[in-house]
C-alpha atoms as a PDB file:
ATOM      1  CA  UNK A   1     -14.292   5.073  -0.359  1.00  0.00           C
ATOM      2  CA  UNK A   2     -12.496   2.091  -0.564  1.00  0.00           C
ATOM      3  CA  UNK A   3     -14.006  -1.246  -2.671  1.00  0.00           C
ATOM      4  CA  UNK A   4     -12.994  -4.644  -1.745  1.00  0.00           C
ATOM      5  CA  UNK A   5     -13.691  -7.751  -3.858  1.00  0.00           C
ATOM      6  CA  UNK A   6     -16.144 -10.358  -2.112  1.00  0.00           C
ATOM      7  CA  UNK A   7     -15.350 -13.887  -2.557  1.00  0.00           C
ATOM      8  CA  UNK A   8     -16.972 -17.580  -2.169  1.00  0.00           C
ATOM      9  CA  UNK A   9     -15.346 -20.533  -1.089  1.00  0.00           C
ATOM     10  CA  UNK A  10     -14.497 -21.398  -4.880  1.00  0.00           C
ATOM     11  CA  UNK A  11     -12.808 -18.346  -5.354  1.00  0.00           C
ATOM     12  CA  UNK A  12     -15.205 -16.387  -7.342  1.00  0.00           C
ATOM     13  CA  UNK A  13     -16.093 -12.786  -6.917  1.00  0.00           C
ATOM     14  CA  UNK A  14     -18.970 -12.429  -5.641  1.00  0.00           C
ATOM     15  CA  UNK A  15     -19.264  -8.639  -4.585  1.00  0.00           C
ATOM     16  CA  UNK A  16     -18.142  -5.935  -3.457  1.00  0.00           C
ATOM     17  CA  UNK A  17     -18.114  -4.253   0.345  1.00  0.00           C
ATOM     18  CA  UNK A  18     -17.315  -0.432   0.795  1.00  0.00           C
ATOM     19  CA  UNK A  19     -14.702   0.536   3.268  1.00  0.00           C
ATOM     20  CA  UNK A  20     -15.671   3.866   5.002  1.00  0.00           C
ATOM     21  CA  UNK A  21     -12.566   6.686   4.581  1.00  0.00           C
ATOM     22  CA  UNK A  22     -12.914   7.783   7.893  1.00  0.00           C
ATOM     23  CA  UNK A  23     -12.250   4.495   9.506  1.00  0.00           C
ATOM     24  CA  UNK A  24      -8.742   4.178   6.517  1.00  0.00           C
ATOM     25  CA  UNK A  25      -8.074   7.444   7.730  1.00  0.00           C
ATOM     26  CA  UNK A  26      -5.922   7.005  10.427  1.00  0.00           C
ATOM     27  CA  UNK A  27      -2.199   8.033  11.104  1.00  0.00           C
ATOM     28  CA  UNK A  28      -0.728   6.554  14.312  1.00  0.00           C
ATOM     29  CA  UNK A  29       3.409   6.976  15.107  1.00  0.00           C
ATOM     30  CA  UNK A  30       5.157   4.134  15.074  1.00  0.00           C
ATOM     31  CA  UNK A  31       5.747   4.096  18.706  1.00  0.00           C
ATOM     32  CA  UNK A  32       2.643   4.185  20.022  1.00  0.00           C
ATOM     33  CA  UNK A  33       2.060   0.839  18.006  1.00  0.00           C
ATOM     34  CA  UNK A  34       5.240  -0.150  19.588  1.00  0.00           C
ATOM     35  CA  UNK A  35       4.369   0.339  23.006  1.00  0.00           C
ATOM     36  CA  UNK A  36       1.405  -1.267  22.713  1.00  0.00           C
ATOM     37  CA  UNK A  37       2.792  -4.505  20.742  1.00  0.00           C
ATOM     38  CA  UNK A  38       5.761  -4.187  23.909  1.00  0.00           C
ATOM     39  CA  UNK A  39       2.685  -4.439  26.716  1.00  0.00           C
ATOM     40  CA  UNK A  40       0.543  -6.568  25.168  1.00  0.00           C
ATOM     41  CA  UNK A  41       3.865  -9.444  25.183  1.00  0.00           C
ATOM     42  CA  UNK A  42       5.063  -8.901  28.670  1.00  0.00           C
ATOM     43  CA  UNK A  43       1.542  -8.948  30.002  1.00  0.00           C
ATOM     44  CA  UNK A  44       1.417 -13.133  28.114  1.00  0.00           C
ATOM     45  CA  UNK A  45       4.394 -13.113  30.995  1.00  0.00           C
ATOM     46  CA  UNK A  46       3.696 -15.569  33.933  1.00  0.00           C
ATOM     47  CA  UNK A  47       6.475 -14.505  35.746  1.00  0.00           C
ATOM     48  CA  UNK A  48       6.693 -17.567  37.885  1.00  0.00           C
ATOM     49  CA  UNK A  49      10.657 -18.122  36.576  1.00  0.00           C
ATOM     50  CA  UNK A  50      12.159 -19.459  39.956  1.00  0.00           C
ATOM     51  CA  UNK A  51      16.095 -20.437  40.780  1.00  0.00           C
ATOM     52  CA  UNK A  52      17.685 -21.224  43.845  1.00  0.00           C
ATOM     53  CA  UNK A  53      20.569 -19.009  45.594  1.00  0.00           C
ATOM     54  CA  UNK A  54      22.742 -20.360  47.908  1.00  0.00           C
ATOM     55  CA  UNK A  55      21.242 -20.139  51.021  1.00  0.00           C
ATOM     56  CA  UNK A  56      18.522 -22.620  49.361  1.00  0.00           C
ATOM     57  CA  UNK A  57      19.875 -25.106  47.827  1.00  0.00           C
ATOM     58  CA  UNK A  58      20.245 -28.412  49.527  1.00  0.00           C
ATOM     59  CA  UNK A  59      23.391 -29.326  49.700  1.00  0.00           C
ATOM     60  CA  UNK A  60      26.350 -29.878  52.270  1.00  0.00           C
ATOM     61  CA  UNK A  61      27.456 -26.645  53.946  1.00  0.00           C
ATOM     62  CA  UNK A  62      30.771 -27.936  55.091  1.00  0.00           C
ATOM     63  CA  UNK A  63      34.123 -26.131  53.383  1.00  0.00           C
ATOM     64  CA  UNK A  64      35.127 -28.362  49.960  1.00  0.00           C
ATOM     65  CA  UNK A  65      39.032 -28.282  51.909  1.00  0.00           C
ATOM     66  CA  UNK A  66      40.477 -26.406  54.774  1.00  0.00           C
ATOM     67  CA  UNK A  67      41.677 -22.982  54.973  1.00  0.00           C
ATOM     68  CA  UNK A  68      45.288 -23.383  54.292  1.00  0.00           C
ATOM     69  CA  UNK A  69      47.863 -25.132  52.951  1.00  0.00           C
ATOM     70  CA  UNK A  70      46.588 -26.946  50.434  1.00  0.00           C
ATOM     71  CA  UNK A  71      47.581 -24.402  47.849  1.00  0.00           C
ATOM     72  CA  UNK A  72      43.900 -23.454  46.636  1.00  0.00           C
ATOM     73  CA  UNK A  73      42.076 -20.594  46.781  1.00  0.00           C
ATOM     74  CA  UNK A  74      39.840 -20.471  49.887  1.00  0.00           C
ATOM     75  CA  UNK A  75      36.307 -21.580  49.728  1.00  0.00           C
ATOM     76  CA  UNK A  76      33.581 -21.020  52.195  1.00  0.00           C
ATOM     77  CA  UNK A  77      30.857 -23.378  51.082  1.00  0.00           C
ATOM     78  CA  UNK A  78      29.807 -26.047  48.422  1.00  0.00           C
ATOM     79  CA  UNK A  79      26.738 -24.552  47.861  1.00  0.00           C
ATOM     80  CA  UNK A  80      28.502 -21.801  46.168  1.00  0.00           C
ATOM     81  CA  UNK A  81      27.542 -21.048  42.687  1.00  0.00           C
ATOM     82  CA  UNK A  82      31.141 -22.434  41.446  1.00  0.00           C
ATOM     83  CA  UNK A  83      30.250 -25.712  42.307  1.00  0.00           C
ATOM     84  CA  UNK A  84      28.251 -28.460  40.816  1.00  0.00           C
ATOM     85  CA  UNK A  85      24.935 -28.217  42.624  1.00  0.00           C
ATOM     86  CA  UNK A  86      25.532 -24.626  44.043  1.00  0.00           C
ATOM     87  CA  UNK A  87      22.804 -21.924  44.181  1.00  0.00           C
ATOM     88  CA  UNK A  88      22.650 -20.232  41.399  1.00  0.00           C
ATOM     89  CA  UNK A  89      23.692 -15.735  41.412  1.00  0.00           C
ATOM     90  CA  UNK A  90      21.460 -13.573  40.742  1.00  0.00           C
ATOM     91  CA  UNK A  91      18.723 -15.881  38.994  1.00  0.00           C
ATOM     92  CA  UNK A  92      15.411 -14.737  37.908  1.00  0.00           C
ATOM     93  CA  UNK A  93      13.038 -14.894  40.841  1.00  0.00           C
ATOM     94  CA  UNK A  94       8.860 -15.358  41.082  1.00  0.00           C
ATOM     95  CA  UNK A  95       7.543 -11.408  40.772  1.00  0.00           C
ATOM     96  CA  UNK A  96       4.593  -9.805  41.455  1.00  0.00           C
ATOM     97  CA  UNK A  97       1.964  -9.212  38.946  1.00  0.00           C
ATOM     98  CA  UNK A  98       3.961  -6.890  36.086  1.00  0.00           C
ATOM     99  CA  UNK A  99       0.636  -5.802  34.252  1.00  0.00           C
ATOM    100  CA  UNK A 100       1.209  -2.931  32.051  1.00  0.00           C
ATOM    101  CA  UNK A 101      -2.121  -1.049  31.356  1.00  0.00           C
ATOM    102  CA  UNK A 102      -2.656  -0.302  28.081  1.00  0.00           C
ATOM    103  CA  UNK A 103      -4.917   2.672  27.065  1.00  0.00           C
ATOM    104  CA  UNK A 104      -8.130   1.703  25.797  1.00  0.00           C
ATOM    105  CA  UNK A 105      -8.007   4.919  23.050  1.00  0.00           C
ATOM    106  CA  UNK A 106      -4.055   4.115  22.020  1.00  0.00           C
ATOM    107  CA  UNK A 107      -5.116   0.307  21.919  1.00  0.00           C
ATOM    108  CA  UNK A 108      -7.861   0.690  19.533  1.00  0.00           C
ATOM    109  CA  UNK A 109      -5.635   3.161  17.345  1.00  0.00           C
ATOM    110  CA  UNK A 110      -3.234   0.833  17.507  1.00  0.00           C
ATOM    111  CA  UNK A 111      -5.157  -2.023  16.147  1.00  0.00           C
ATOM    112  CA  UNK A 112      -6.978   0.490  13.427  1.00  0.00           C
ATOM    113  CA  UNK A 113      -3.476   1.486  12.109  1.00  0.00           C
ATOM    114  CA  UNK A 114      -2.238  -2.246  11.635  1.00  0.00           C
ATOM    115  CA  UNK A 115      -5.814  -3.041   9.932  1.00  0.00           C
ATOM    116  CA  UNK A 116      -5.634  -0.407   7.717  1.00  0.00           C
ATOM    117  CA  UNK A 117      -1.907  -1.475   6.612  1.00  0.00           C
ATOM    118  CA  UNK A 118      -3.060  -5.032   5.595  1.00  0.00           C
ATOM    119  CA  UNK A 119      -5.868  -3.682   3.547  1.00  0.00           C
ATOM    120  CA  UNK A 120      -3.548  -0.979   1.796  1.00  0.00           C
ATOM    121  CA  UNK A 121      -0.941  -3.618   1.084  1.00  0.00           C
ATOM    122  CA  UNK A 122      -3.560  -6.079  -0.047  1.00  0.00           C
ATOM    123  CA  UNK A 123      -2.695  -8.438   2.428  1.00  0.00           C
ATOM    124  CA  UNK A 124      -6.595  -8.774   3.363  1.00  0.00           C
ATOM    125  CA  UNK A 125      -8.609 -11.102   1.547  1.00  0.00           C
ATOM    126  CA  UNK A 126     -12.603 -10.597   2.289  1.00  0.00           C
ATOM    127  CA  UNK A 127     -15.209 -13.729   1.982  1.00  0.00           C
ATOM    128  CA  UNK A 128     -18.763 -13.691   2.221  1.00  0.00           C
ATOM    129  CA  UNK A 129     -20.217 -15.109   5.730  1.00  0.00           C
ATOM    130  CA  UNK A 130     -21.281 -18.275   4.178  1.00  0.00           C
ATOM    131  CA  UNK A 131     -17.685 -19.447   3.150  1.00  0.00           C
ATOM    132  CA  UNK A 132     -17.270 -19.926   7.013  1.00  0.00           C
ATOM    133  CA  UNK A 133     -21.001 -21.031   7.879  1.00  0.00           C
ATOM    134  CA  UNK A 134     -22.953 -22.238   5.234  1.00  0.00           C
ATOM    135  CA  UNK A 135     -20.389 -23.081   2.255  1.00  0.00           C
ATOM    136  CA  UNK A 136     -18.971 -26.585   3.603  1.00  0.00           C
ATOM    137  CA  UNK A 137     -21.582 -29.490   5.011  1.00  0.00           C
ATOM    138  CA  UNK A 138     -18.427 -31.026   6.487  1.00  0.00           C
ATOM    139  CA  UNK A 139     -14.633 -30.218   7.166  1.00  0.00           C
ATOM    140  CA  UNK A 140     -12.827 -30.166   3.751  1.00  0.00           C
ATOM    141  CA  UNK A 141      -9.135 -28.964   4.431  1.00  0.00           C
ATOM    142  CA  UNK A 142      -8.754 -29.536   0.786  1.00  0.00           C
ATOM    143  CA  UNK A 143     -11.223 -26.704  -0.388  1.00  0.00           C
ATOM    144  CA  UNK A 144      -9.629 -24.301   1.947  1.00  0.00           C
ATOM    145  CA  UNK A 145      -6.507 -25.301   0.178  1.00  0.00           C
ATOM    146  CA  UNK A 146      -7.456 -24.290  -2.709  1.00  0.00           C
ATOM    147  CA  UNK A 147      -9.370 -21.246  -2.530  1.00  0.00           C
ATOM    148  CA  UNK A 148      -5.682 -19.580  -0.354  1.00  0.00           C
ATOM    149  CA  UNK A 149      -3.893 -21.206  -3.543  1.00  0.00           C
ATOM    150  CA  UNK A 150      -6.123 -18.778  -6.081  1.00  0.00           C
ATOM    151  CA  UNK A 151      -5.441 -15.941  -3.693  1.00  0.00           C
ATOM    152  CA  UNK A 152      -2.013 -16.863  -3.990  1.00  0.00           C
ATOM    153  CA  UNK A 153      -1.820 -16.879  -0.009  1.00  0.00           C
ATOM    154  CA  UNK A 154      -0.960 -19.824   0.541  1.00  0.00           C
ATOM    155  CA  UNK A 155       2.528 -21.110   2.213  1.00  0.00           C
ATOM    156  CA  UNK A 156       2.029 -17.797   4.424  1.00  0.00           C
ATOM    157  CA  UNK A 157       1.422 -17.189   7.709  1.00  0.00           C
ATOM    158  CA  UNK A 158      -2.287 -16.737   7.711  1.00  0.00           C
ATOM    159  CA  UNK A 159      -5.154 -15.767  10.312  1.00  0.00           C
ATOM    160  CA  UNK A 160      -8.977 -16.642   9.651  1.00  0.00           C
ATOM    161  CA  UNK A 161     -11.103 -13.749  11.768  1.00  0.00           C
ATOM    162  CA  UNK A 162     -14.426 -14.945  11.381  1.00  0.00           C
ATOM    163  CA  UNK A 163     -17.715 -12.504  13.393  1.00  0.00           C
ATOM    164  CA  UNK A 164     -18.701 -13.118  17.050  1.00  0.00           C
ATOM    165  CA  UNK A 165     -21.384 -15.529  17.518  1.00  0.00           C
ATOM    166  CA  UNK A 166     -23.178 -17.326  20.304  1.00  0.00           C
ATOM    167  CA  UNK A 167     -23.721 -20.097  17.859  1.00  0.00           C
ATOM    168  CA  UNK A 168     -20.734 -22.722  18.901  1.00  0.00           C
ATOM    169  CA  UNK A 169     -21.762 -24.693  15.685  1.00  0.00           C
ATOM    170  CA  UNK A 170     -21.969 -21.886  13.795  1.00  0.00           C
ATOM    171  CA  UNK A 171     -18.160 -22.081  12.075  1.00  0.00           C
ATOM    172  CA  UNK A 172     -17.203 -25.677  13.523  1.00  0.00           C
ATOM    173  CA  UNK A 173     -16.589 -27.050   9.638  1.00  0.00           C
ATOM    174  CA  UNK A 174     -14.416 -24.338   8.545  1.00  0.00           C
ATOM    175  CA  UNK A 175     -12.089 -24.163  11.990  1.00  0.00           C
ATOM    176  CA  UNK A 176     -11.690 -27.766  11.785  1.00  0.00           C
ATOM    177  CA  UNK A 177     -10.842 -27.518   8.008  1.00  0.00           C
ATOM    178  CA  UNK A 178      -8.416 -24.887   9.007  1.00  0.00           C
ATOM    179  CA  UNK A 179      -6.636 -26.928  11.837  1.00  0.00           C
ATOM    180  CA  UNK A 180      -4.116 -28.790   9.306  1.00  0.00           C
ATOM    181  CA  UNK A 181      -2.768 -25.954   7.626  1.00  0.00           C
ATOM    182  CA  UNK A 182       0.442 -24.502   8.765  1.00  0.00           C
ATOM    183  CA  UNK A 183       0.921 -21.829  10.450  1.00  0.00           C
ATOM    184  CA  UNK A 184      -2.521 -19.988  10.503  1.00  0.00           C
ATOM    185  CA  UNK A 185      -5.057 -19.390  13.320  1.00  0.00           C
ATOM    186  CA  UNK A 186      -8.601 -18.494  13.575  1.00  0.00           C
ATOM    187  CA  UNK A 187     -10.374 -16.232  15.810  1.00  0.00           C
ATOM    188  CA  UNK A 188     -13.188 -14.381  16.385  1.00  0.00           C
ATOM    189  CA  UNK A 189     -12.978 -10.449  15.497  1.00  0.00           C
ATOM    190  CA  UNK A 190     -14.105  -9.284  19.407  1.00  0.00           C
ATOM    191  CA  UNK A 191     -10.773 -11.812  20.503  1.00  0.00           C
ATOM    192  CA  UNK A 192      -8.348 -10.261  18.366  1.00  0.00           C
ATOM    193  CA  UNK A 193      -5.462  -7.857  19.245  1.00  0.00           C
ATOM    194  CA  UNK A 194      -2.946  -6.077  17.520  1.00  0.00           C
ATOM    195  CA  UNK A 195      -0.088  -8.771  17.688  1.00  0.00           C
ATOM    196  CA  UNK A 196      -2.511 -10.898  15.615  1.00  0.00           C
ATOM    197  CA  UNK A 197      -2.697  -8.847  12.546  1.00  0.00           C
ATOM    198  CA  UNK A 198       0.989  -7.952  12.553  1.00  0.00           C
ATOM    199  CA  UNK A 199       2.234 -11.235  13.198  1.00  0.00           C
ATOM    200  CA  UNK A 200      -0.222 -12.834  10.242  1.00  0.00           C
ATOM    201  CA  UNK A 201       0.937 -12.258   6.404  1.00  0.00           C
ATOM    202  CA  UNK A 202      -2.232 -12.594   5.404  1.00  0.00           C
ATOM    203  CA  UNK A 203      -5.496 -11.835   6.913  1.00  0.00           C
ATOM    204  CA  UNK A 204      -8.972 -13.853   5.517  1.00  0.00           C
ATOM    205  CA  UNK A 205     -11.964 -12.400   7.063  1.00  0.00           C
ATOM    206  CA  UNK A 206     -15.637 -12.393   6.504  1.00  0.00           C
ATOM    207  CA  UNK A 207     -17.717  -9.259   5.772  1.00  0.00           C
ATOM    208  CA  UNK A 208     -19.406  -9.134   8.966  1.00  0.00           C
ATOM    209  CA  UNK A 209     -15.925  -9.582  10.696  1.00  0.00           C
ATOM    210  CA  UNK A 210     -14.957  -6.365   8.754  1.00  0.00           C
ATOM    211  CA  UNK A 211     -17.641  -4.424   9.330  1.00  0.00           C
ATOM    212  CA  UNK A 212     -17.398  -5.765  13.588  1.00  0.00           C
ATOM    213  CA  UNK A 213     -13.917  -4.402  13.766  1.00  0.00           C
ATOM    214  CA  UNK A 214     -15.061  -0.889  12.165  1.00  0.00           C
ATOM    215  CA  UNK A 215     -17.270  -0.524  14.748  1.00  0.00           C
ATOM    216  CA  UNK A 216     -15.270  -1.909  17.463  1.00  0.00           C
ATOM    217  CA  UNK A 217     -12.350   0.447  16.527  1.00  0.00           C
ATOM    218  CA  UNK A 218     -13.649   3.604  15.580  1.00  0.00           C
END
């Protein structure tokens, strides 16, 4: 069983929450994480990439010169790609949907194996659910500041993962106080995927976020 520390918006500890060893036991091969990092980008793809050959471009049609005797090397067409406004070869063309599927079991490994990394390396930092609800009466970007400055987080690439709610007003002061600081995100632990935790440095979530994901993942 695995403690983490609990913290406020101020930075003090105010707890601890117990993380289960069969959810931290977990061993996943490094290419199964890679496969599913490799889908997960090419299906962002819109693969709507268009260029123009030859036969499409407008332009004149007529030869650039004639045929012989001028001493150049023959040329059929200006609308050949060696030309200033010629078609362009072999260009990337609009493609049919590419959707790799992704296995719902390797997905959730997947996910579980890059969790469990940033809460071995300490690269998780857990707050109690009224840091992101009930702590600020208004958006302060300035207490954020410096509760990720006691962590010694901040400067890093950071994501906030905060639990699913219906409420829409629920975390509106602590997004907004987030929205300044550079590079970080925030989401909502049902939205996240596994390029999320391995492209953040640092990972701030709140206890019912944590114990969400356990259950989402198991």
């Amino acid at each position: 069983m695995v403690k983490l520390k609990k913290y406020n918006l101020k930075g003090e500890a105010v707890g601890e929450v117990d993380v289960d060893d069969a959810f931290l036991d977990v061993e996943v091969h490094g290419q199964l994480i890679k496969d599913y990092i490799v889908a997960l980008r090419a299906n962002l793809r819109q693969w709507s990439a268009n260029t123009k050959g030859r036969t499409e471009v407008n332009h004149s049609k007529k030869k650039p010169w004639r045929q012989k005797g001028t001493g150049n090397a023959r040329q059929g067409s200006l609308a050949a790609p060696q030309f200033k406004g010629g078609g362009v070869v072999f260009g990337p063309k609009p493609k049919f949907d590419q959707h790799v599927r992704i296995n719902r079991k390797e997905r959730r490994l997947a996910v579980r194996q890059l969790l469990v990394d940033k809460i071995k390396n300490n690269e998780l930092v857990l707050v109690d659910d009224k840091a992101f609800s009930g702590e600020l009466s208004e958006p302060r970007t300035k207490n954020v500041v410096s509760f990720l400055k006691g962590q010694k987080i901040h400067g890093k690439r950071l994501l906030f993962v905060a639990e699913s709610t219906e409420e829409k007003e629920k975390h509106a002061h602590f997004k907004k106080s987030t929205r300044n600081l550079p590079r970080s995100g925030f989401i909502f632990a049902s939205h996240m995927n596994g390029y999320d935790v391995m492209a953040a440095h640092g990972l701030v979530m709140t206890e019912s976020a944590l114990t969400e994901l356990t259950k989402l993942l198991k």
